[in-house]
N, C-alpha and C. Protein backbone atom coordinates (compact mmCIF):
# COMPACT_ATOMS: atom_id res chain seq x y z
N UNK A 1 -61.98 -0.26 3.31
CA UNK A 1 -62.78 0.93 3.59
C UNK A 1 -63.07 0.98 5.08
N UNK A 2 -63.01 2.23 5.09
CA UNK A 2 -63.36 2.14 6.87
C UNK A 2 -64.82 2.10 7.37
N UNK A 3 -65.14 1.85 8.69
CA UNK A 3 -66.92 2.47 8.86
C UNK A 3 -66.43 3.44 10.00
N UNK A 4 -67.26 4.66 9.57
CA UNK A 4 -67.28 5.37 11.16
C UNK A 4 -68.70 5.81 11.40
N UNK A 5 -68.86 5.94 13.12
CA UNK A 5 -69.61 5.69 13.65
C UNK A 5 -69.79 6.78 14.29
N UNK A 6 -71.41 7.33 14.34
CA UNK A 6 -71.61 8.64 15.34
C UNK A 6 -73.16 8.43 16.64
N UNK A 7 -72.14 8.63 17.82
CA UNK A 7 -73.31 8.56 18.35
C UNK A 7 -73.93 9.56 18.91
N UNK A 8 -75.25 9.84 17.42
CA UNK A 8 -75.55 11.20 17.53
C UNK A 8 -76.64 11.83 18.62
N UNK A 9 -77.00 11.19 19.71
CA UNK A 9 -77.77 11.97 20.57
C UNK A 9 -76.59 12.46 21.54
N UNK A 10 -75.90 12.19 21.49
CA UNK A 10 -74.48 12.85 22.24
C UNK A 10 -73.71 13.87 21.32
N UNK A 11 -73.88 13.83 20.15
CA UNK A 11 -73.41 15.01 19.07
C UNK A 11 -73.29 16.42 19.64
N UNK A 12 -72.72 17.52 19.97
CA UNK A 12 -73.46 18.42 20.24
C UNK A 12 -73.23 19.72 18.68
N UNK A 13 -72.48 18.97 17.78
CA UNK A 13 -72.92 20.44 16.33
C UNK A 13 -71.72 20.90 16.75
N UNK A 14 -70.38 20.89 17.33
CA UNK A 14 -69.44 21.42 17.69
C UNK A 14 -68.52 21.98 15.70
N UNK A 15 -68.69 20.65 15.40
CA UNK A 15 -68.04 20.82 14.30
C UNK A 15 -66.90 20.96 13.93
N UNK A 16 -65.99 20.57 14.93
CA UNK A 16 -64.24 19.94 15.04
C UNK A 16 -63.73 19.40 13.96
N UNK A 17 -64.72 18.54 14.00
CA UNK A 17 -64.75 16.73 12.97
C UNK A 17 -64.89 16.91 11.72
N UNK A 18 -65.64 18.57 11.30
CA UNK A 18 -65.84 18.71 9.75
C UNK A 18 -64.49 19.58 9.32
N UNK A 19 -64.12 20.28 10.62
CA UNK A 19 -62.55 20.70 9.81
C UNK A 19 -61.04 19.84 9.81
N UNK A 20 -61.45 18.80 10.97
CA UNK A 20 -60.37 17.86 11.09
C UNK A 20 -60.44 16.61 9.47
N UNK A 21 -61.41 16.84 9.46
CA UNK A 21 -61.75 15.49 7.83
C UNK A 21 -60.25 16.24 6.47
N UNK A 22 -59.09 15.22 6.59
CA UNK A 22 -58.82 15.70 5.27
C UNK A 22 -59.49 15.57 3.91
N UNK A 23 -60.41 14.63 4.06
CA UNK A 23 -61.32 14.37 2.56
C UNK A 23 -62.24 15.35 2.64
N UNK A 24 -62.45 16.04 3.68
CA UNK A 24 -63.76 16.66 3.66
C UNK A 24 -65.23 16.22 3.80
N UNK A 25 -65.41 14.66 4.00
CA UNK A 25 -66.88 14.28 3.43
C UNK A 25 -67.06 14.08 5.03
N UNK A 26 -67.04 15.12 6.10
CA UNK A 26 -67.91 15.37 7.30
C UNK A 26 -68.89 16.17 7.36
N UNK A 27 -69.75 16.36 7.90
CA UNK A 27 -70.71 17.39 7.77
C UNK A 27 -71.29 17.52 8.97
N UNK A 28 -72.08 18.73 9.18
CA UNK A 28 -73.48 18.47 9.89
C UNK A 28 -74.74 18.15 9.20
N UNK A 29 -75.60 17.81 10.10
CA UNK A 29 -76.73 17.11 8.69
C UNK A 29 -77.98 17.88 9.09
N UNK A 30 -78.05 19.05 8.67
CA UNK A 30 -78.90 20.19 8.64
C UNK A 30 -80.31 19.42 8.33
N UNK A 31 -80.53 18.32 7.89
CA UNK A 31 -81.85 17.54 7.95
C UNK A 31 -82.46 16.81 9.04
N UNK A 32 -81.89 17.13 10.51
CA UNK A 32 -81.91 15.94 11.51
C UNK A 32 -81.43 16.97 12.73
N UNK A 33 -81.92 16.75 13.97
CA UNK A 33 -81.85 17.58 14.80
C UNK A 33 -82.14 16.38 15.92
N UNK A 34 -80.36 16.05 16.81
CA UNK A 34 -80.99 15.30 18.07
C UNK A 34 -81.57 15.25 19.19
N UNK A 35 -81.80 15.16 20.40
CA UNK A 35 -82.78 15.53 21.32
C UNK A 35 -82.20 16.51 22.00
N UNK A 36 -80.97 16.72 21.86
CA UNK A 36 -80.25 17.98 22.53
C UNK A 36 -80.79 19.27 21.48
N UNK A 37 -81.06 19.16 20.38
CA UNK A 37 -81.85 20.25 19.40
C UNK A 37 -80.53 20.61 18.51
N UNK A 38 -79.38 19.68 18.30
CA UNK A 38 -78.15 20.18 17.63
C UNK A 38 -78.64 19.41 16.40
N UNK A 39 -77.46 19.98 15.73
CA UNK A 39 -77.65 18.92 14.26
C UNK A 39 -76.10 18.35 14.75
N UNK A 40 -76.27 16.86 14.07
CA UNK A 40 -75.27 16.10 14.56
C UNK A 40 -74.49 15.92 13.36
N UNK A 41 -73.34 15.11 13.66
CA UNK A 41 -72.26 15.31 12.41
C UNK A 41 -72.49 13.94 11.61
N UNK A 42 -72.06 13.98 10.45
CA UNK A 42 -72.44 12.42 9.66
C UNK A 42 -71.34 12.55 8.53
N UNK A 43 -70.91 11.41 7.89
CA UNK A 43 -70.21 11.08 6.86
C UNK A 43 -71.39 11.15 5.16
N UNK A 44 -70.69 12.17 4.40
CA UNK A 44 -71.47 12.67 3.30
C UNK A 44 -70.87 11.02 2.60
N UNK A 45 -69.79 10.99 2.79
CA UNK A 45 -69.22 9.47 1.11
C UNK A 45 -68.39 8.54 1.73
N UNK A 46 -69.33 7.68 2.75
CA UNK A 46 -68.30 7.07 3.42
C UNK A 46 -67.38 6.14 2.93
N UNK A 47 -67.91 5.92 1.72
CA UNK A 47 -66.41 5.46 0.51
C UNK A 47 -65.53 5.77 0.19
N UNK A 48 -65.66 7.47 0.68
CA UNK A 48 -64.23 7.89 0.53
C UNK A 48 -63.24 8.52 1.75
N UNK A 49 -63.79 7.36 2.89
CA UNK A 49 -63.48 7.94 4.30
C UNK A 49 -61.83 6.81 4.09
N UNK A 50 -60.46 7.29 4.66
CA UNK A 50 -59.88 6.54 4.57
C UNK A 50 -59.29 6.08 6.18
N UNK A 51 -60.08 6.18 7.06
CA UNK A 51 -59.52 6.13 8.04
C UNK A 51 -59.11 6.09 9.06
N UNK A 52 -58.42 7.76 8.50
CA UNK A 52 -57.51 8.89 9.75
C UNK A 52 -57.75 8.54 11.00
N UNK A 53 -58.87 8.96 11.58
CA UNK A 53 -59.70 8.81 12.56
C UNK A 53 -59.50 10.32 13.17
N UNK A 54 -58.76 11.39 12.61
CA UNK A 54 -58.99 12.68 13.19
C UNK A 54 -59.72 13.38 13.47
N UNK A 55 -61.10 12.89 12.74
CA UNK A 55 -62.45 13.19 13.32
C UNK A 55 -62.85 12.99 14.45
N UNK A 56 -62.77 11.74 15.04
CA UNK A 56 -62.33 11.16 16.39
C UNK A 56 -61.48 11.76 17.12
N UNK A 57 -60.63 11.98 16.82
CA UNK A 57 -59.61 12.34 17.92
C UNK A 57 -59.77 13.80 17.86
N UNK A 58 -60.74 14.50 16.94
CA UNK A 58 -60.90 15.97 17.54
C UNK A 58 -62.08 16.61 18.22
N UNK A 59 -63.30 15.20 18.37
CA UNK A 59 -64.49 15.34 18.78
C UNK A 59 -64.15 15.33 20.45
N UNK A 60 -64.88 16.52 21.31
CA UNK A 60 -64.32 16.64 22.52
C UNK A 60 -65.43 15.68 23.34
N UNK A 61 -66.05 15.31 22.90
CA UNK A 61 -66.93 14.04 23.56
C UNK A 61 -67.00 13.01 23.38
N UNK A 62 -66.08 12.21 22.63
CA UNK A 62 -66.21 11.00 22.59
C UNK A 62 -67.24 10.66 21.06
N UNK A 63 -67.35 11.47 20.45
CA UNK A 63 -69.36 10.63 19.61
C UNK A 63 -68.72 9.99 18.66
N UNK A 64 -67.67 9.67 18.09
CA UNK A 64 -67.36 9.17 16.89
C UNK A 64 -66.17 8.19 16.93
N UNK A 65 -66.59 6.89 16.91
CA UNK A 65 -65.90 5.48 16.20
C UNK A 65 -65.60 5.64 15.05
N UNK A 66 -63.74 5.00 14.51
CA UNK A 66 -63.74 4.51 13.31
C UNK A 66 -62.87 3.12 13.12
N UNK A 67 -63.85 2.69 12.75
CA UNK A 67 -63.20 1.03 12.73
C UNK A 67 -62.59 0.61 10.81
N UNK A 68 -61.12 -0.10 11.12
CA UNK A 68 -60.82 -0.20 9.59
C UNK A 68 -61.11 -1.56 9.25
């Protein structure tokens, strides 16, 4: 299983990462708002993350690690 990683005060809510997810389980997390005032992106089932890392590689800032 993979872990991925967001580092969400750098998040800015762009939302790349929720259409790049082929599983789909990216999101923004409409419960949480970082000091920039965005909602940042998070993994809904990270059990069923396999990976890819295209989330990563479509975030234009850098915020997201995925380690296998």
């Amino acid at each position: 299983m993979a872990k991925v990683t967001f580092r969400e005060e750098r998040c800015k809510g762009c939302g790349l990462c929720v259409g790049a997810c082929p599983k789909k389980i990216v999101a923004l997390d409409e419960t949480k708002l970082n000091q920039q005032g965005h909602h940042p992106a998070k993994v809904t089932e990270p059990e069923k993350c396999i990976g890819c890392a295209f989330c990563a590689t479509m975030c234009p800032d850098c915020v997201i690690t995925v380690e296998r």
